[in-house]
N, C-alpha and C. Protein backbone atom coordinates (compact mmCIF):
# COMPACT_ATOMS: atom_id res chain seq x y z
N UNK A 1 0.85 -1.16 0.00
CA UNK A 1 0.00 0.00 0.00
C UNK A 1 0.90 1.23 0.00
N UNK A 2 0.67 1.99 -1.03
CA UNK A 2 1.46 3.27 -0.93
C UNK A 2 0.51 4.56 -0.47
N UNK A 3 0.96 5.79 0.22
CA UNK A 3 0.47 6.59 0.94
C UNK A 3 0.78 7.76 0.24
N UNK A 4 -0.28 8.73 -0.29
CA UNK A 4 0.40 10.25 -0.67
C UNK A 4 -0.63 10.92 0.03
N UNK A 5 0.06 12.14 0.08
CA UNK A 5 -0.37 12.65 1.31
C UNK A 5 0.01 14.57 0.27
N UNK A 6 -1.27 14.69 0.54
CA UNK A 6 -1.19 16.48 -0.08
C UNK A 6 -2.16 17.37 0.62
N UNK A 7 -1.54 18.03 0.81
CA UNK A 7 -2.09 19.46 1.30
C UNK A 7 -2.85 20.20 0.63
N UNK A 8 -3.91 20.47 1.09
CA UNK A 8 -5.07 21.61 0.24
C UNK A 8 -5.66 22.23 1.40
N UNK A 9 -6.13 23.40 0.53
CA UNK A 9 -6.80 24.81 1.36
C UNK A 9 -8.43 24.03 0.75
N UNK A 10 -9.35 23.79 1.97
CA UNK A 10 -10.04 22.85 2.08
C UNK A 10 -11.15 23.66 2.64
N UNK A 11 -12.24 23.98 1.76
CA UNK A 11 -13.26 24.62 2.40
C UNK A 11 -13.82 24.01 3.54
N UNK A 12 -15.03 24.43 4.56
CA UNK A 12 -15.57 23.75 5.23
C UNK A 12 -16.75 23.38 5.37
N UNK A 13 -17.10 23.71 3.53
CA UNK A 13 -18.75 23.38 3.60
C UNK A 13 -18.80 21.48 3.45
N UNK A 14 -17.85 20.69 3.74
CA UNK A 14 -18.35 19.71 4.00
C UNK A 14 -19.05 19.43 5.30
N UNK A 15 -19.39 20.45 5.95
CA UNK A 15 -20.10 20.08 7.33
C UNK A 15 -21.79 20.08 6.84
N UNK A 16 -21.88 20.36 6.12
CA UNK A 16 -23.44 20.42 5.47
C UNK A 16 -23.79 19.07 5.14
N UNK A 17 -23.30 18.06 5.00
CA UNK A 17 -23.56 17.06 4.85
C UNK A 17 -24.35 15.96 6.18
N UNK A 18 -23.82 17.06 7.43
CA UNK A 18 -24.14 16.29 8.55
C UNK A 18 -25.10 16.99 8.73
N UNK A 19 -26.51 16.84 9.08
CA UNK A 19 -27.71 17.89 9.07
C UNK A 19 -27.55 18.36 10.34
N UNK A 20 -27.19 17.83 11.77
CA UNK A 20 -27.03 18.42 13.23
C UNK A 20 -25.70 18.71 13.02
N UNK A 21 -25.28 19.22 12.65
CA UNK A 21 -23.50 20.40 12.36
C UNK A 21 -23.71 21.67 12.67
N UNK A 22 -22.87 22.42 13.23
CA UNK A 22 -23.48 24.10 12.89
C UNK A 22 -23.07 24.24 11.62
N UNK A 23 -24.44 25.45 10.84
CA UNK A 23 -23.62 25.93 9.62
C UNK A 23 -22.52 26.82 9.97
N UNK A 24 -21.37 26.40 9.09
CA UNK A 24 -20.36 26.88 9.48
C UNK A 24 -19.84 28.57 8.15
N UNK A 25 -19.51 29.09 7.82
CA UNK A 25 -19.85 30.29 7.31
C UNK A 25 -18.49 29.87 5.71
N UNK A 26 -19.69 29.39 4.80
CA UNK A 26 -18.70 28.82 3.54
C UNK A 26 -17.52 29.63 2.64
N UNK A 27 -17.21 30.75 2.98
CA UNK A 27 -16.04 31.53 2.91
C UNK A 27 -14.86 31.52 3.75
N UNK A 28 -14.83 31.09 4.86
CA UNK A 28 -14.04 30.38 5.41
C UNK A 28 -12.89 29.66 4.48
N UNK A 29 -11.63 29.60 4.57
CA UNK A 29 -11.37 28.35 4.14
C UNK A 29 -9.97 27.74 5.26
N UNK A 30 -9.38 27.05 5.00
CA UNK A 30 -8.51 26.51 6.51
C UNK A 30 -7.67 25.38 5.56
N UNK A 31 -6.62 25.44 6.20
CA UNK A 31 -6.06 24.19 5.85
C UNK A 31 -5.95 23.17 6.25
N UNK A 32 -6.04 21.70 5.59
CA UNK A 32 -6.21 20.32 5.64
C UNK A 32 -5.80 19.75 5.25
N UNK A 33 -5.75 18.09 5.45
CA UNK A 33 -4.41 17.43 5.00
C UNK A 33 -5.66 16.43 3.79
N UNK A 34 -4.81 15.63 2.59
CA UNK A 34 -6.15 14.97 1.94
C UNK A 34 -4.91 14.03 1.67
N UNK A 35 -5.30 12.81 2.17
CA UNK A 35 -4.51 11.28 2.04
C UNK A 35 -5.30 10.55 0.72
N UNK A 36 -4.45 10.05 0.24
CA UNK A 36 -4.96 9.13 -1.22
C UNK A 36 -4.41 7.95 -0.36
N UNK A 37 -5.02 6.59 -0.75
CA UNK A 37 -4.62 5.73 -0.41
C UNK A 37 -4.40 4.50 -2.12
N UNK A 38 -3.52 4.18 -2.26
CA UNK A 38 -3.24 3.33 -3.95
C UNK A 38 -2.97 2.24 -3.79
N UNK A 39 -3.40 1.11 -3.91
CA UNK A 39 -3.21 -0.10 -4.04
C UNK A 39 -3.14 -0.34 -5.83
N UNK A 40 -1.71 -1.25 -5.62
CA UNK A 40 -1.04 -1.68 -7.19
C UNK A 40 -1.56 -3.20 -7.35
N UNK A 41 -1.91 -3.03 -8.78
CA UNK A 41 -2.26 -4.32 -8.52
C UNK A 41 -1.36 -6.19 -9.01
N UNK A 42 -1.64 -6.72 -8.37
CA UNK A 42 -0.41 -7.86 -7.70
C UNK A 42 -0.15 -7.93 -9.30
N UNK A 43 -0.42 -7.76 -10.71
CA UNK A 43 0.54 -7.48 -11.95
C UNK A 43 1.80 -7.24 -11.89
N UNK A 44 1.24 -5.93 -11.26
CA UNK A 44 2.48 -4.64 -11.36
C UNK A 44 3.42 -4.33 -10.45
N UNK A 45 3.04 -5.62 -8.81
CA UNK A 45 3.90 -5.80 -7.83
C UNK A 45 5.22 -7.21 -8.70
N UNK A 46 6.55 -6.44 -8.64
CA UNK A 46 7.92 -7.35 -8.43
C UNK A 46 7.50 -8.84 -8.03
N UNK A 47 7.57 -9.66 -9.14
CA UNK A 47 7.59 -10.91 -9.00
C UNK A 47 8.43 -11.89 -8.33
N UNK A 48 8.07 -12.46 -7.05
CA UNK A 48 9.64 -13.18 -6.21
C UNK A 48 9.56 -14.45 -6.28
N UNK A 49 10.30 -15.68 -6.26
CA UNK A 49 10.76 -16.41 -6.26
C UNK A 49 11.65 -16.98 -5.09
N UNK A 50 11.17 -18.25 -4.66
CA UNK A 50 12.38 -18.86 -4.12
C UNK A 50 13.42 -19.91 -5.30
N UNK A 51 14.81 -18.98 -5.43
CA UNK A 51 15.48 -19.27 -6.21
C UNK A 51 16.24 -20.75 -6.43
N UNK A 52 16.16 -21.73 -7.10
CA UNK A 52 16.77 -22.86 -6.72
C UNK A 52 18.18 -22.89 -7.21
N UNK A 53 19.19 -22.00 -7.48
CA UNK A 53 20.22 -21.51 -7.96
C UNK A 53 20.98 -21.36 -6.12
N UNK A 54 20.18 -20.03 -6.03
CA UNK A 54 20.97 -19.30 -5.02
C UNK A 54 20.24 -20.21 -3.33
N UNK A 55 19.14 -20.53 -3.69
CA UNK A 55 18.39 -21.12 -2.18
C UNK A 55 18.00 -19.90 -1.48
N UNK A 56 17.30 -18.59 -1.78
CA UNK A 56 16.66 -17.85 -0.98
C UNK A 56 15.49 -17.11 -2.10
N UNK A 57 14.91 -16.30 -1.69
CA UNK A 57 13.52 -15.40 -2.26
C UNK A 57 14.52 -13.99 -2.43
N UNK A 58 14.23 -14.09 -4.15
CA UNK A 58 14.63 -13.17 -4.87
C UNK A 58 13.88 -12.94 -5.81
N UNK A 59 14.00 -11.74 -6.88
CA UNK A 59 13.29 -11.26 -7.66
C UNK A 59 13.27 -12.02 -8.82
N UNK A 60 12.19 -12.62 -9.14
CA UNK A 60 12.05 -13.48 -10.10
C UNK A 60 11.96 -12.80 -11.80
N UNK A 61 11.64 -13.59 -12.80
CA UNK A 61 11.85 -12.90 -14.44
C UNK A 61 10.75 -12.07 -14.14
N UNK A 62 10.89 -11.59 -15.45
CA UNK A 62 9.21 -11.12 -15.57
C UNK A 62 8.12 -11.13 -16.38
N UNK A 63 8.57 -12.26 -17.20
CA UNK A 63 7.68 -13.37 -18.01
C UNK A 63 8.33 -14.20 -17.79
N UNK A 64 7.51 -15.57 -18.48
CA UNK A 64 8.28 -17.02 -18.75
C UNK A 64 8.89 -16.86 -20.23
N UNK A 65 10.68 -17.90 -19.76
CA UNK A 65 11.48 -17.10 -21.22
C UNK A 65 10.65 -18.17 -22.07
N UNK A 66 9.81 -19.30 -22.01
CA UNK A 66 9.37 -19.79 -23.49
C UNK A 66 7.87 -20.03 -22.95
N UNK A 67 7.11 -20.43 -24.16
CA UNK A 67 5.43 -21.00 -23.75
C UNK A 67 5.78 -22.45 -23.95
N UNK A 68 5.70 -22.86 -22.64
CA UNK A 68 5.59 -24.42 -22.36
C UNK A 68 6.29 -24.39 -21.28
N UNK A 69 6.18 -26.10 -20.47
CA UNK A 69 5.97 -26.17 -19.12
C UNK A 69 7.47 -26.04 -18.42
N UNK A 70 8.52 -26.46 -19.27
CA UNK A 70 9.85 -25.54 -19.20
C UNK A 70 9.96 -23.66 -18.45
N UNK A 71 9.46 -23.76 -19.44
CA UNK A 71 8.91 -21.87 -19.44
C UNK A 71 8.22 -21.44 -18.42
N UNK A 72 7.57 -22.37 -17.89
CA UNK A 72 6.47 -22.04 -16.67
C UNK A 72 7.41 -22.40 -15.16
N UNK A 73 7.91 -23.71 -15.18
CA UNK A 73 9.07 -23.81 -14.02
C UNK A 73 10.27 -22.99 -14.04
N UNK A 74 10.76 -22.22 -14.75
CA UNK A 74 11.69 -21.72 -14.90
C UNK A 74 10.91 -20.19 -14.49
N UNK A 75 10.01 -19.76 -14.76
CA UNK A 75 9.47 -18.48 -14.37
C UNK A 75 9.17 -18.43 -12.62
N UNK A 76 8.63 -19.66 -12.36
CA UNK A 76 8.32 -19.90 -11.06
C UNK A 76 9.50 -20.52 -9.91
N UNK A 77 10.81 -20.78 -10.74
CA UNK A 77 11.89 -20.90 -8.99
C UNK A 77 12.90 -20.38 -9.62
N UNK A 78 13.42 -19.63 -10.70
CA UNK A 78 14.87 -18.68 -10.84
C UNK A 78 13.99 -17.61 -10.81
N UNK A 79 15.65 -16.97 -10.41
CA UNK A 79 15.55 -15.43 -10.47
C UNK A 79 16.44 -15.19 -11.18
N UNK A 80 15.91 -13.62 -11.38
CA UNK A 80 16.86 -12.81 -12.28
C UNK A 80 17.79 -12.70 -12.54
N UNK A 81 18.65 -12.89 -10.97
CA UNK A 81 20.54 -13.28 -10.99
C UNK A 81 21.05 -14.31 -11.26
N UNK A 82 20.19 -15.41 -11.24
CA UNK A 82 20.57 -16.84 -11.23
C UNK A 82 20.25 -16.90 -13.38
N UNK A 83 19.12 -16.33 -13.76
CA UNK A 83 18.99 -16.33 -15.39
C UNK A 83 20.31 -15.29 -15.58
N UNK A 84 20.33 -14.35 -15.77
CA UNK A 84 22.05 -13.64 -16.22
C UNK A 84 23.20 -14.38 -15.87
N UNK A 85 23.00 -15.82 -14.94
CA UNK A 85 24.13 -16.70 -14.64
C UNK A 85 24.41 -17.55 -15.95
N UNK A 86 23.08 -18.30 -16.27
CA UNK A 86 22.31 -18.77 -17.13
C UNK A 86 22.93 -18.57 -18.48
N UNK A 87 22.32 -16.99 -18.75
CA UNK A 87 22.84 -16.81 -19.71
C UNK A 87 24.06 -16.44 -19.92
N UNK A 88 25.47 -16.43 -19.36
CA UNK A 88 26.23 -16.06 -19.25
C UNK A 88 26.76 -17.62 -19.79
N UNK A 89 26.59 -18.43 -19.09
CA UNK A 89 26.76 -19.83 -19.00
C UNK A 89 26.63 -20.82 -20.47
N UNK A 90 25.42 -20.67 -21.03
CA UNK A 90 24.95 -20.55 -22.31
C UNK A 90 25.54 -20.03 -23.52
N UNK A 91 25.88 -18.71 -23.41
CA UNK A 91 26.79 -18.11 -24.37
C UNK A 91 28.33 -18.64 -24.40
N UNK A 92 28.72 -19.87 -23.43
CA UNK A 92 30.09 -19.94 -23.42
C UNK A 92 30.34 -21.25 -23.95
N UNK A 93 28.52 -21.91 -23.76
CA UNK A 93 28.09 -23.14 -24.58
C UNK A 93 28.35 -23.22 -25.91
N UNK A 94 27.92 -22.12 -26.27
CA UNK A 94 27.57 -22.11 -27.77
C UNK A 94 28.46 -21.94 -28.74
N UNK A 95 29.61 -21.40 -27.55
CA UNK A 95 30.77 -20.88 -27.95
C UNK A 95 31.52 -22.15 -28.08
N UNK A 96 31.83 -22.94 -27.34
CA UNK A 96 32.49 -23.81 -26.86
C UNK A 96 32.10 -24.86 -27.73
N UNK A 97 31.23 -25.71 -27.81
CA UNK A 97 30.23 -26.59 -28.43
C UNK A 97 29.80 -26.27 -29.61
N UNK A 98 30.42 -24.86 -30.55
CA UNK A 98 29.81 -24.35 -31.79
C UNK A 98 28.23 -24.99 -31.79
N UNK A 99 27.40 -24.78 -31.13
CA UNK A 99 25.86 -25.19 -31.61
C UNK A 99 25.43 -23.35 -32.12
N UNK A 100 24.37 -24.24 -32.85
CA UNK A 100 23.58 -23.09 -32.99
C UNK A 100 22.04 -23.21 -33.16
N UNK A 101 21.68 -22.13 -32.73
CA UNK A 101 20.57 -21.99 -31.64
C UNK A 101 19.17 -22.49 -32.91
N UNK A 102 19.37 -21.64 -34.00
CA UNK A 102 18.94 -22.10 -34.67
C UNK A 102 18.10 -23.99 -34.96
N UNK A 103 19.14 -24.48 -35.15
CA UNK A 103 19.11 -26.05 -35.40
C UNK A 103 18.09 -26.73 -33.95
N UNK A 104 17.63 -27.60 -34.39
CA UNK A 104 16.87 -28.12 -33.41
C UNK A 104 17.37 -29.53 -32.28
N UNK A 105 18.62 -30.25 -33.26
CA UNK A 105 19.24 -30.60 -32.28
C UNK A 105 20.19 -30.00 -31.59
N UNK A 106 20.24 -28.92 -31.67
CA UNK A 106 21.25 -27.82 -30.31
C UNK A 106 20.46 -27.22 -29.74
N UNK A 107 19.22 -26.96 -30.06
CA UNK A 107 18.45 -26.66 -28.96
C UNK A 107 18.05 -27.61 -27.59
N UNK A 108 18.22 -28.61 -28.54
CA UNK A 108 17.64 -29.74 -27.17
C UNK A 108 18.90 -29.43 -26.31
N UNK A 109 19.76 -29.47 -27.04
CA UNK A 109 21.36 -29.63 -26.07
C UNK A 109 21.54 -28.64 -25.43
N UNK A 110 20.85 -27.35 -25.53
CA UNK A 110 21.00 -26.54 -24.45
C UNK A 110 19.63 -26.78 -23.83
N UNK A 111 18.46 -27.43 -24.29
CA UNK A 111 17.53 -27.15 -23.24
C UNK A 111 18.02 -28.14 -21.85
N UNK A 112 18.72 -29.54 -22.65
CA UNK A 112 19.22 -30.20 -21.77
C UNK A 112 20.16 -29.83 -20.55
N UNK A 113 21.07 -28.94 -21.06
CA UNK A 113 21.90 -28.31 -20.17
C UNK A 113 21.40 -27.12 -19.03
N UNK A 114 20.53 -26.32 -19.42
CA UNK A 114 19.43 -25.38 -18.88
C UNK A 114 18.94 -26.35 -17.65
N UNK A 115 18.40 -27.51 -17.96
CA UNK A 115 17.59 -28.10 -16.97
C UNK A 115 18.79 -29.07 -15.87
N UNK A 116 19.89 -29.31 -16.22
CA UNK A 116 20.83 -29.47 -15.20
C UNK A 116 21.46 -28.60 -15.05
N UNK A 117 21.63 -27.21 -15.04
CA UNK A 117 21.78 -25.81 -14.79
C UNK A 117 20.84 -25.32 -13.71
N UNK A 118 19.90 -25.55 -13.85
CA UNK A 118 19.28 -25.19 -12.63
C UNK A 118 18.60 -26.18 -11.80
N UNK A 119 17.99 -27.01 -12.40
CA UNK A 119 17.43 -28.42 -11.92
C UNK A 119 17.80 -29.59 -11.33
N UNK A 120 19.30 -29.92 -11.67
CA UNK A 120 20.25 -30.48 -11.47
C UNK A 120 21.58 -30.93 -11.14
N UNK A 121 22.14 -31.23 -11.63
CA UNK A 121 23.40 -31.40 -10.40
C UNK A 121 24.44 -30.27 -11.01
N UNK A 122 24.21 -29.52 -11.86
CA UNK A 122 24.50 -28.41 -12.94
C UNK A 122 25.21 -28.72 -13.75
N UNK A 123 25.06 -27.81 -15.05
CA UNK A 123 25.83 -27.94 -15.98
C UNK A 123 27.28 -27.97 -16.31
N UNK A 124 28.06 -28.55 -16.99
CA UNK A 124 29.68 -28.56 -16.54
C UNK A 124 30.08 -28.08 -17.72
N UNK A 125 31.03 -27.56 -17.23
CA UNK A 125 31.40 -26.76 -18.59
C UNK A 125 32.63 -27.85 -19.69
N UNK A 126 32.78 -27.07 -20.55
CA UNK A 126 33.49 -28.42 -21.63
C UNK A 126 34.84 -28.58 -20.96
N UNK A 127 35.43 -29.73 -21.73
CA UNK A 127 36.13 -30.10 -20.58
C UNK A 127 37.53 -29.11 -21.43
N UNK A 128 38.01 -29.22 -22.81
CA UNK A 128 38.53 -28.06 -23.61
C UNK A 128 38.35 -26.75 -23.17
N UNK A 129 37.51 -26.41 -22.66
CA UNK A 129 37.02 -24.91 -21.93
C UNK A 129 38.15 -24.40 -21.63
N UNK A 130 38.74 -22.63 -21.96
CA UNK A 130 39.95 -22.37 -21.36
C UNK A 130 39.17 -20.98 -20.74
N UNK A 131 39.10 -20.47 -19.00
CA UNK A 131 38.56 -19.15 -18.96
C UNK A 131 39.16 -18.25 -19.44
N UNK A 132 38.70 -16.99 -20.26
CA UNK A 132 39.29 -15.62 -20.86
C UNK A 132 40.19 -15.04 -19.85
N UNK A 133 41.19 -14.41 -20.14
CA UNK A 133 42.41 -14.23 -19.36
C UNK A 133 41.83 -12.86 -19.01
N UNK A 134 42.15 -12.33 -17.52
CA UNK A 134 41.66 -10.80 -16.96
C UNK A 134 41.88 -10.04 -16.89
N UNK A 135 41.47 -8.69 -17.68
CA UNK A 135 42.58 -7.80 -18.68
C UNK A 135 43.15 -7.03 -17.10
């Protein structure tokens, strides 16, 4: 729930509304405080996750990255830091393993790797793999 809170010069003919009020003299005016109260709705509230990467509640994607049930578990226990791991991870695949994303048997081979990436005992990197030297 968020709170705004503004100030206005606030007549006082709302007392007319109460029929036993005194009339109070509608030139008057006085200052008053006028609270909005905003409720967002759970859309537009930060999507969290308990992460199975990191093991705590973090900010999850903010769609599912595909339509299908892949897409749907993967929206519902990574988060955001653990997918930029992901994809970090992925790009060194593709690199490494020349697949391309394109072709449909390298897709499986990374969907395969994706799902022991996060699902599993994780993905290992090639065994040729050399890390980039640190400028």
């Amino acid at each position: 729930m968020v709170r705004f809170v503004n100030s206005w010069i606030c007549n006082q003919k709302s007392t007319i509304f109460n029929e036993n009020a005194p009339r109070r003299n509608p030139n008057i005016l006085k200052p008053c405080k006028i609270v909005f109260y905003a409720t967002f709705p759970r859309e537009l509230m930060p999507h969290t996750v308990f992460c199975v990467k990191f093991k705590k509640e973090m900010p999850g994607l903010d769609e599912p990255p595909f339509d299908n049930e892949l897409g749907k578990k993967v929206y519902d226990n990574v988060s955001q830091e653990a997918w930029r791991m992901w994809m970090e991870h992925c790009k060194m695949l593709l690199n490494e393993y020349r697949l391309n994303p394109a072709r449909r048997e390298d897709q499986e081979v990374i969907v395969k790797q994706m799902e022991l990436f996060f699902f599993g005992e994780g993905s290992a990197k090639p065994k040729e793999y050399v890390p980039p030297a640190e400028k």
